[in-house]
Protein backbone atom coordinates (compact mmCIF):
# COMPACT_ATOMS: atom_id res chain seq x y z
CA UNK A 1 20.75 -5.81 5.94
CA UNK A 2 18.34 -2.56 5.09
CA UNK A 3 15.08 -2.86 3.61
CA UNK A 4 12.87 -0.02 2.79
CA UNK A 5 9.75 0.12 0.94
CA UNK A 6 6.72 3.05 -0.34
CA UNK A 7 3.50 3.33 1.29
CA UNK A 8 0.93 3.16 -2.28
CA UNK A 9 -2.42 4.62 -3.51
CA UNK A 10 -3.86 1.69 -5.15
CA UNK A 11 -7.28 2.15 -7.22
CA UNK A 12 -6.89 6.05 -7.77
CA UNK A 13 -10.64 6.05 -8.82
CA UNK A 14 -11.11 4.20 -11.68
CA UNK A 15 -7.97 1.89 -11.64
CA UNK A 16 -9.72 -0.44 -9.33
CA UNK A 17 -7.63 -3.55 -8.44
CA UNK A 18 -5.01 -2.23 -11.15
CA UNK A 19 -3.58 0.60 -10.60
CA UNK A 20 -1.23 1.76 -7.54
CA UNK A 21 1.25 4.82 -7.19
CA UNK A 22 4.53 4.82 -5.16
CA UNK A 23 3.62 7.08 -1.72
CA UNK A 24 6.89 8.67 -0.14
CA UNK A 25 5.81 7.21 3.00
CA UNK A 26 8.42 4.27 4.01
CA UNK A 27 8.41 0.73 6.10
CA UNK A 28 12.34 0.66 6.97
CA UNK A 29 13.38 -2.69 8.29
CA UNK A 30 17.15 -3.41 9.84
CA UNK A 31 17.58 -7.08 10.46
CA UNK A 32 20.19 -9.57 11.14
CA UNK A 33 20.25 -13.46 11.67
CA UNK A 34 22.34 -16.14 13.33
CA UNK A 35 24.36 -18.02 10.90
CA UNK A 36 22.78 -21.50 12.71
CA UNK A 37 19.35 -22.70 11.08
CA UNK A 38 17.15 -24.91 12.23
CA UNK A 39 13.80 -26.36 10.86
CA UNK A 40 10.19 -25.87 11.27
CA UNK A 41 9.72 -29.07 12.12
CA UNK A 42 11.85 -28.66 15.52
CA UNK A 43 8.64 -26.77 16.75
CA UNK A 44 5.13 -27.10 17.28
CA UNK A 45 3.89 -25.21 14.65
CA UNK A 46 5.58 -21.49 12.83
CA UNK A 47 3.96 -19.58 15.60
CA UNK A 48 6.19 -21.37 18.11
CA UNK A 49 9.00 -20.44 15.96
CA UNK A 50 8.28 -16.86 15.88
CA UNK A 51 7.78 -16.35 19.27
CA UNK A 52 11.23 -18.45 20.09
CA UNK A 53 13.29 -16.92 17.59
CA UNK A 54 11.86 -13.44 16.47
CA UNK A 55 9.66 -12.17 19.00
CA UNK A 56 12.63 -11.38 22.01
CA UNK A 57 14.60 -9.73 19.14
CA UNK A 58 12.43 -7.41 17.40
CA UNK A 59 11.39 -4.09 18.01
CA UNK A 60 8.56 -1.95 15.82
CA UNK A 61 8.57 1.99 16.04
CA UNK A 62 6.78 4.43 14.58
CA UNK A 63 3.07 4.15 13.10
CA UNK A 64 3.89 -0.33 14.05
CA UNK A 65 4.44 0.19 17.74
CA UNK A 66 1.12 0.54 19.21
CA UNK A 67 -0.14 -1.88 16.18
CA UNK A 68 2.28 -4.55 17.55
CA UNK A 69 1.34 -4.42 21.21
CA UNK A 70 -1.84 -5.52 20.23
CA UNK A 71 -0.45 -8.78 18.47
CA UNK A 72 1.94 -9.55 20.96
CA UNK A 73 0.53 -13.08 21.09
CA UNK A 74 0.77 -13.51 17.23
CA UNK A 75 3.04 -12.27 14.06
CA UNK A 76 2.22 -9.52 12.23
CA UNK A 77 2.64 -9.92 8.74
CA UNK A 78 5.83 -9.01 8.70
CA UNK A 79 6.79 -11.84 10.07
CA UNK A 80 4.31 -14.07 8.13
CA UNK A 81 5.44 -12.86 5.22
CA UNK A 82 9.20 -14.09 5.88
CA UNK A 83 8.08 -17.37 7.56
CA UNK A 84 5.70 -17.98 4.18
CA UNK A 85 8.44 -16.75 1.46
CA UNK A 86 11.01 -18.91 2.93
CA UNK A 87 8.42 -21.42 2.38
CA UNK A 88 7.77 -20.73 -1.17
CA UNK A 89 11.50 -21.57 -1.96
CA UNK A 90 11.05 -25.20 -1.59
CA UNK A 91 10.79 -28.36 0.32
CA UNK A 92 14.41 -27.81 1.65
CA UNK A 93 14.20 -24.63 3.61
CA UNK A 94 15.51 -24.18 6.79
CA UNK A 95 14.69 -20.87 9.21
CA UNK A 96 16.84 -19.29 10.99
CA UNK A 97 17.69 -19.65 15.25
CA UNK A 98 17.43 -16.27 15.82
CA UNK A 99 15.94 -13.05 13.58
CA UNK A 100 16.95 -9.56 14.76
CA UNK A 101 14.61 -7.10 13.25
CA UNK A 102 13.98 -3.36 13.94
CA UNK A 103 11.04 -2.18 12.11
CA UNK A 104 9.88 1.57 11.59
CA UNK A 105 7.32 2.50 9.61
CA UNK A 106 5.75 5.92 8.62
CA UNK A 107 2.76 4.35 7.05
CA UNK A 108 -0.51 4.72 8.46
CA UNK A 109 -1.79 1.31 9.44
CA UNK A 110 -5.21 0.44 8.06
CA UNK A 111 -5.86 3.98 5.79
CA UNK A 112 -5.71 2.30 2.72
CA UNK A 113 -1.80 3.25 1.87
CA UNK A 114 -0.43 0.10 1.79
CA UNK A 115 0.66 -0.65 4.82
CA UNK A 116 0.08 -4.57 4.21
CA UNK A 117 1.84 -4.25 0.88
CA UNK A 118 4.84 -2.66 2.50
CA UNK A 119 5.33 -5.14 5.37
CA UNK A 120 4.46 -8.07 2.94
CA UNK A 121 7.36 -7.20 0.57
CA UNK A 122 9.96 -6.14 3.26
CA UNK A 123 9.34 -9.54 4.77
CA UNK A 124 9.24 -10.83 1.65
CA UNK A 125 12.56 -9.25 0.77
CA UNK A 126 14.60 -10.47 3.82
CA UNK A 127 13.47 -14.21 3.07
CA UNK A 128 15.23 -13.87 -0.24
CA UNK A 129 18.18 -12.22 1.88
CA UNK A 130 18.00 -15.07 4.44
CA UNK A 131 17.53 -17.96 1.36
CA UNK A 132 20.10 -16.45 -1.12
CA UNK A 133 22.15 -13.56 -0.32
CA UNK A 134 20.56 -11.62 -3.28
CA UNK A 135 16.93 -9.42 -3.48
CA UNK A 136 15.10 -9.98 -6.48
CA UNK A 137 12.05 -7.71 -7.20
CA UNK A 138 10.60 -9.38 -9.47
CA UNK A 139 10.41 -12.46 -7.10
CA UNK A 140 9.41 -10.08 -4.30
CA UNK A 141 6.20 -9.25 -6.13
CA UNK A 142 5.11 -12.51 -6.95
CA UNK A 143 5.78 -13.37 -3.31
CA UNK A 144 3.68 -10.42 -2.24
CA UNK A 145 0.66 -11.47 -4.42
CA UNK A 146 0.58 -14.93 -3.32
CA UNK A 147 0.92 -14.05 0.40
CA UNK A 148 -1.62 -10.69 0.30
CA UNK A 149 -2.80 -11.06 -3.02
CA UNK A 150 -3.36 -7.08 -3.82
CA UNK A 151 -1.13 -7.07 -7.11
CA UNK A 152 -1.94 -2.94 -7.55
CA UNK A 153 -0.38 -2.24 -4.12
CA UNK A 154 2.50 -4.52 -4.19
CA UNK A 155 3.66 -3.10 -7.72
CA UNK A 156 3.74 0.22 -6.52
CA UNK A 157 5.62 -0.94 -3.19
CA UNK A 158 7.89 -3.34 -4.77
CA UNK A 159 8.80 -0.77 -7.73
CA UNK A 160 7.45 2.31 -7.08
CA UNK A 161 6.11 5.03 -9.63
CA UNK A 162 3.15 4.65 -11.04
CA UNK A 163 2.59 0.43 -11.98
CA UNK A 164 -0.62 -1.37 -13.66
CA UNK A 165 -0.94 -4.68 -12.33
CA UNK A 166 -1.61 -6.22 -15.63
CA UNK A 167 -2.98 -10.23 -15.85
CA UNK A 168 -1.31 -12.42 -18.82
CA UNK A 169 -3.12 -15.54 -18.14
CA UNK A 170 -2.94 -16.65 -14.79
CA UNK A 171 0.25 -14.65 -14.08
CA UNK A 172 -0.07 -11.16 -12.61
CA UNK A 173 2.65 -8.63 -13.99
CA UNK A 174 3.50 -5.11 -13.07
CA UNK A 175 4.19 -2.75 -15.70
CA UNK A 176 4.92 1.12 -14.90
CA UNK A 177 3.18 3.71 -16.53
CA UNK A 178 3.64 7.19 -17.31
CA UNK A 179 3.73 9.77 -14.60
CA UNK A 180 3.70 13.18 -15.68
CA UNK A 181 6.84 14.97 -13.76
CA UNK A 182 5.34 18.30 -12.66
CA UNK A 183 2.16 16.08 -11.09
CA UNK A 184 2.09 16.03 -6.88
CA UNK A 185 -0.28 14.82 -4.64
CA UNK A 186 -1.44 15.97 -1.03
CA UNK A 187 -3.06 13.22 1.44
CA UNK A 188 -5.16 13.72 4.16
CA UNK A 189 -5.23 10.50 6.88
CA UNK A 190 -8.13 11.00 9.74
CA UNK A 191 -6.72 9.97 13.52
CA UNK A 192 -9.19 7.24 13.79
CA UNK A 193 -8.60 4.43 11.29
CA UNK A 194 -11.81 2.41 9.81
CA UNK A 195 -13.62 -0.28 11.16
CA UNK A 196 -14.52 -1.98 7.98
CA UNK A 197 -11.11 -3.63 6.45
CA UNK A 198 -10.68 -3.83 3.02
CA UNK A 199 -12.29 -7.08 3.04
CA UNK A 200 -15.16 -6.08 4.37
CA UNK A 201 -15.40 -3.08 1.95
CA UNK A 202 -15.06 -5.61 -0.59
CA UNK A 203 -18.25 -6.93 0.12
CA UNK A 204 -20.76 -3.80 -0.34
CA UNK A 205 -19.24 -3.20 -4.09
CA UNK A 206 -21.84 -4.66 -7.01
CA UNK A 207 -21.58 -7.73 -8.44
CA UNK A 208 -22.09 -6.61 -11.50
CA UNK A 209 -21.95 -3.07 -13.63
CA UNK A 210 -24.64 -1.66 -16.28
CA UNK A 211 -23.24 -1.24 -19.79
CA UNK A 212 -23.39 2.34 -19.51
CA UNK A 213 -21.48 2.30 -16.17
CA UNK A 214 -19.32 -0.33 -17.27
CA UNK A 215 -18.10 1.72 -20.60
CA UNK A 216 -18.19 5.17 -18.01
CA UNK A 217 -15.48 3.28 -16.08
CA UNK A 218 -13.62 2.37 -19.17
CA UNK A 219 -13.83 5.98 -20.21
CA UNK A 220 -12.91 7.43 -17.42
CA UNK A 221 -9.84 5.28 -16.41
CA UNK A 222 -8.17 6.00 -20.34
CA UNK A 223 -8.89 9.19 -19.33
CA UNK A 224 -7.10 9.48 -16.02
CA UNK A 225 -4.00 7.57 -17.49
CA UNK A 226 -4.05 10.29 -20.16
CA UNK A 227 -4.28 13.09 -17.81
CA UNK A 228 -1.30 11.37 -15.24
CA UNK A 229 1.06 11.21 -18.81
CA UNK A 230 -0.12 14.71 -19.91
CA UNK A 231 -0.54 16.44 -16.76
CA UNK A 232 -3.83 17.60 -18.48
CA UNK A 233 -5.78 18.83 -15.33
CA UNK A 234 -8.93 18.65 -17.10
CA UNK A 235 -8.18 15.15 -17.89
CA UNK A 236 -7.38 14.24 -14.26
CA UNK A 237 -10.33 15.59 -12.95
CA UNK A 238 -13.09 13.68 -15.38
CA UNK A 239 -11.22 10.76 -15.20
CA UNK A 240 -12.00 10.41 -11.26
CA UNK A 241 -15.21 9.89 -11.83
CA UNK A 242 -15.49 5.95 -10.37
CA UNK A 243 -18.59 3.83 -11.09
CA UNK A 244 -17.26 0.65 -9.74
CA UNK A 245 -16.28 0.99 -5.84
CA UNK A 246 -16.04 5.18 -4.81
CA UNK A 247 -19.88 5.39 -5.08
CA UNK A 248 -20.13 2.15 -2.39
CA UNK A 249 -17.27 3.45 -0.13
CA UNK A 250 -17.37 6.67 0.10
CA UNK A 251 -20.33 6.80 2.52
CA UNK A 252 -18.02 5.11 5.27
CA UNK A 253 -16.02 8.83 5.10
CA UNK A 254 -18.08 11.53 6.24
CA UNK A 255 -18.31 14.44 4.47
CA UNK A 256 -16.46 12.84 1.64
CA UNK A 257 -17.74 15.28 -1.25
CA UNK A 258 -17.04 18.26 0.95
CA UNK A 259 -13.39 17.13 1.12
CA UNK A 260 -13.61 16.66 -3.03
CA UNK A 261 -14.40 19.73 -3.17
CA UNK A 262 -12.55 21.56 -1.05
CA UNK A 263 -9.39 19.79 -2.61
CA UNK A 264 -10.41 21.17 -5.71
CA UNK A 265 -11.13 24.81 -4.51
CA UNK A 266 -7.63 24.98 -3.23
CA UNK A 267 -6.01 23.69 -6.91
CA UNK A 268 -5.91 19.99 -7.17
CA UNK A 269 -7.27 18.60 -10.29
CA UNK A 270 -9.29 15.80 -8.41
CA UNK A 271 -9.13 14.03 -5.47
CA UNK A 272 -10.67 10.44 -4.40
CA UNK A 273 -10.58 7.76 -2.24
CA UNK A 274 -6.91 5.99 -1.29
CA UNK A 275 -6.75 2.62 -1.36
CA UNK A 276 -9.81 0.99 0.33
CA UNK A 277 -10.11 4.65 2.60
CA UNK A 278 -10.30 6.44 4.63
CA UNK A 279 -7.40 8.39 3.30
CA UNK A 280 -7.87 10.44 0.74
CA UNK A 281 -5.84 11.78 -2.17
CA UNK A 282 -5.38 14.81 -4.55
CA UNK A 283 -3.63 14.97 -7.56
CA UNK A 284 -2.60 18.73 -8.54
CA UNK A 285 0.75 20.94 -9.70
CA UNK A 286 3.16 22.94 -7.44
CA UNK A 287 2.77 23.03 -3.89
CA UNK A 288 0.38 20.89 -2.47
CA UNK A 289 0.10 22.28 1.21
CA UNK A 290 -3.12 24.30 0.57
CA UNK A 291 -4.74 21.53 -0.85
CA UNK A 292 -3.68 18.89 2.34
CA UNK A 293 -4.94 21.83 4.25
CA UNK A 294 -8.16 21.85 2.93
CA UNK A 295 -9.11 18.48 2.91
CA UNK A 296 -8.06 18.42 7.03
CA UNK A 297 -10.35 20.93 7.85
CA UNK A 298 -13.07 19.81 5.57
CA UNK A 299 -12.25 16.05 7.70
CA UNK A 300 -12.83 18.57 10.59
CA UNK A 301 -15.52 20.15 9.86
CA UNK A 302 -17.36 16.71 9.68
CA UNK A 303 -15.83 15.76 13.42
CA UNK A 304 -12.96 14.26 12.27
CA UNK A 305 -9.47 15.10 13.38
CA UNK A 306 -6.90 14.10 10.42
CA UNK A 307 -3.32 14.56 9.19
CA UNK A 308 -2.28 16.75 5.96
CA UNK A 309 0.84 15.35 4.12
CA UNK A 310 2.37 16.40 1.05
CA UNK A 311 4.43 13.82 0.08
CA UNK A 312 6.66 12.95 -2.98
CA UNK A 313 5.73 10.29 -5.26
CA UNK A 314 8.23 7.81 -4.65
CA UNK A 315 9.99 6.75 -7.90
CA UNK A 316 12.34 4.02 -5.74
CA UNK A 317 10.26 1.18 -4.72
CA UNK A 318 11.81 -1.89 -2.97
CA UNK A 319 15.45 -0.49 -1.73
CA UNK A 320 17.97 -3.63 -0.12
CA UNK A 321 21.61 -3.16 0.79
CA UNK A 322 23.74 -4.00 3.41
């Protein structure tokens, strides 16, 4: 079986913890299993599993490889994700004797595009595979939040586009929203990933918000969905403006407002942090090349070397077949 799934830009300024868009960056996973199963209870714990019956047939390329030689002695979550969705199915799971899995990924690890969200629903995925023959997306997402818990990323990555991770109750749903068809976006990914994690970033945002920055953020995020459905550049750009977790972060990327601003002097409507950082993305029309341009040599020009992409929005999401 194939799985392939998005990179995502979750937060896109004001959309903090809500919002996510589909990044035509892709986790592709080939796997294959034995048809004998066995159960967890047969080993020591699901780490002796994984090192018995995945580890000697898997192989990671691409932005994974050098990532996975540094967890050789433990699963990525990849793997976790599979063991713990297989789990999730009920008391009468079984695992299987041997997983064959190539894994290739053109996601940056760790530069807040998703990379977590993309491994945690391919795994995800192939548990389903494994437990039922069929891929479900809708029970791939709920999988992903349980097991990672970011609901914005794993709606963009489970069905692409741009998808509000909406709360009814205590049930996180994904609903897609309007994503004006002549919009693109350029990202810019420095070399050297961050050494806070997303967690950690978590941790220097306010616990709480003054009315006036409170309604600001309100404001601002009707006014970015407005501009996405509209393509209203104007309405793109002032809806950037983040009070709740850009003002906090954006101190760990140096020379952040010079690469705002030299985004916006080569034609995108805004650009802001993605994700958690330190990638950052612009929003604009037409070719985006100038604009990834800009923001690399702005990284540059603050001693730091970076990438310039100008990828699509993926529209897909979550892709299975045989």
């Amino acid at each position: 079986m194939r799985i392939s799934v998005p990179a995502s830009s979750a937060n896109l300024g004001p959309g903090f913890d809500c919002l996510g868009l589909g990044v035509g960056l892709r986790l592709t996973a080939e796997v294959g299993w034995s048809s004998e199963s066995i159960k967890l209870h047969d080993f020591d714990s699901p780490l002796s599993w994984w090192q018995r019956c995945v580890l000697p047939y898997r192989q990671y390329t691409g932005t994974l490889k050098d990532f996975d030689d540094e967890l050789i002695d433990r699963p990525n979550l990849f793997a976790v994700s599979f063991f713990k969705a297989v789990v999730r199915g009920g008391p009468d799971y079984r695992l299987p004797a041997r997983l064959e899995a190539v894994v290739h990924s053109d996601i940056p690890i760790g530069q807040g595009l998703g990379s977590s969200a993309a491994a945690v629903a391919a795994g995800a995925a192939i548990a389903q595979l494994w437990r039922t023959g069929r891929c479900d997306r809708d029970e791939v997402f709920q999988a992903a939040i349980e097991i990672e818990g970011h609901g914005d990323n794993a709606a963009a990555a489970v069905y692409g586009g741009l998808q509000a991770a909406l709360l009814f109750g205590r049930e996180t749903r994904a609903k897609p929203l309007p994503f004006h068809e002549s919009l693109r976006v350029a990202v810019c990914v420095p070399r050297e990933a961050l050494k806070e994690s997303t967690g950690a970033t978590r941790r220097w945002l306010p616990e709480s918000l003054k009315r006036t920055e409170a309604v600001s953020n309100q404001r601002a995020l009707l006014t970015l969905l407005y501009g996405l459905e509209t393509g209203d550049g104007e309405a793109i750009a002032a809806g950037f403006e983040d009070r709740l977790h850009v003002p906090h972060r954006k101190a760990m990327i140096r020379g952040f407002e010079d690469i705002v601003h030299a985004a916006r002097d080569a034609g995108a409507y805004g650009a802001t942090i993605s994700g958690a950082g330190g990638s950052m993305i612009a929003v604009g029309k037409g070719d985006m090349s100038a604009v990834a341009e800009a923001m690399r040599a702005a990284y540059e020009r603050h001693d730091m070397q970076a990438a310039a992409l100008t990828p699509e929005v993926d529209t897909r999401g979550l892709v299975a077949g045989a």
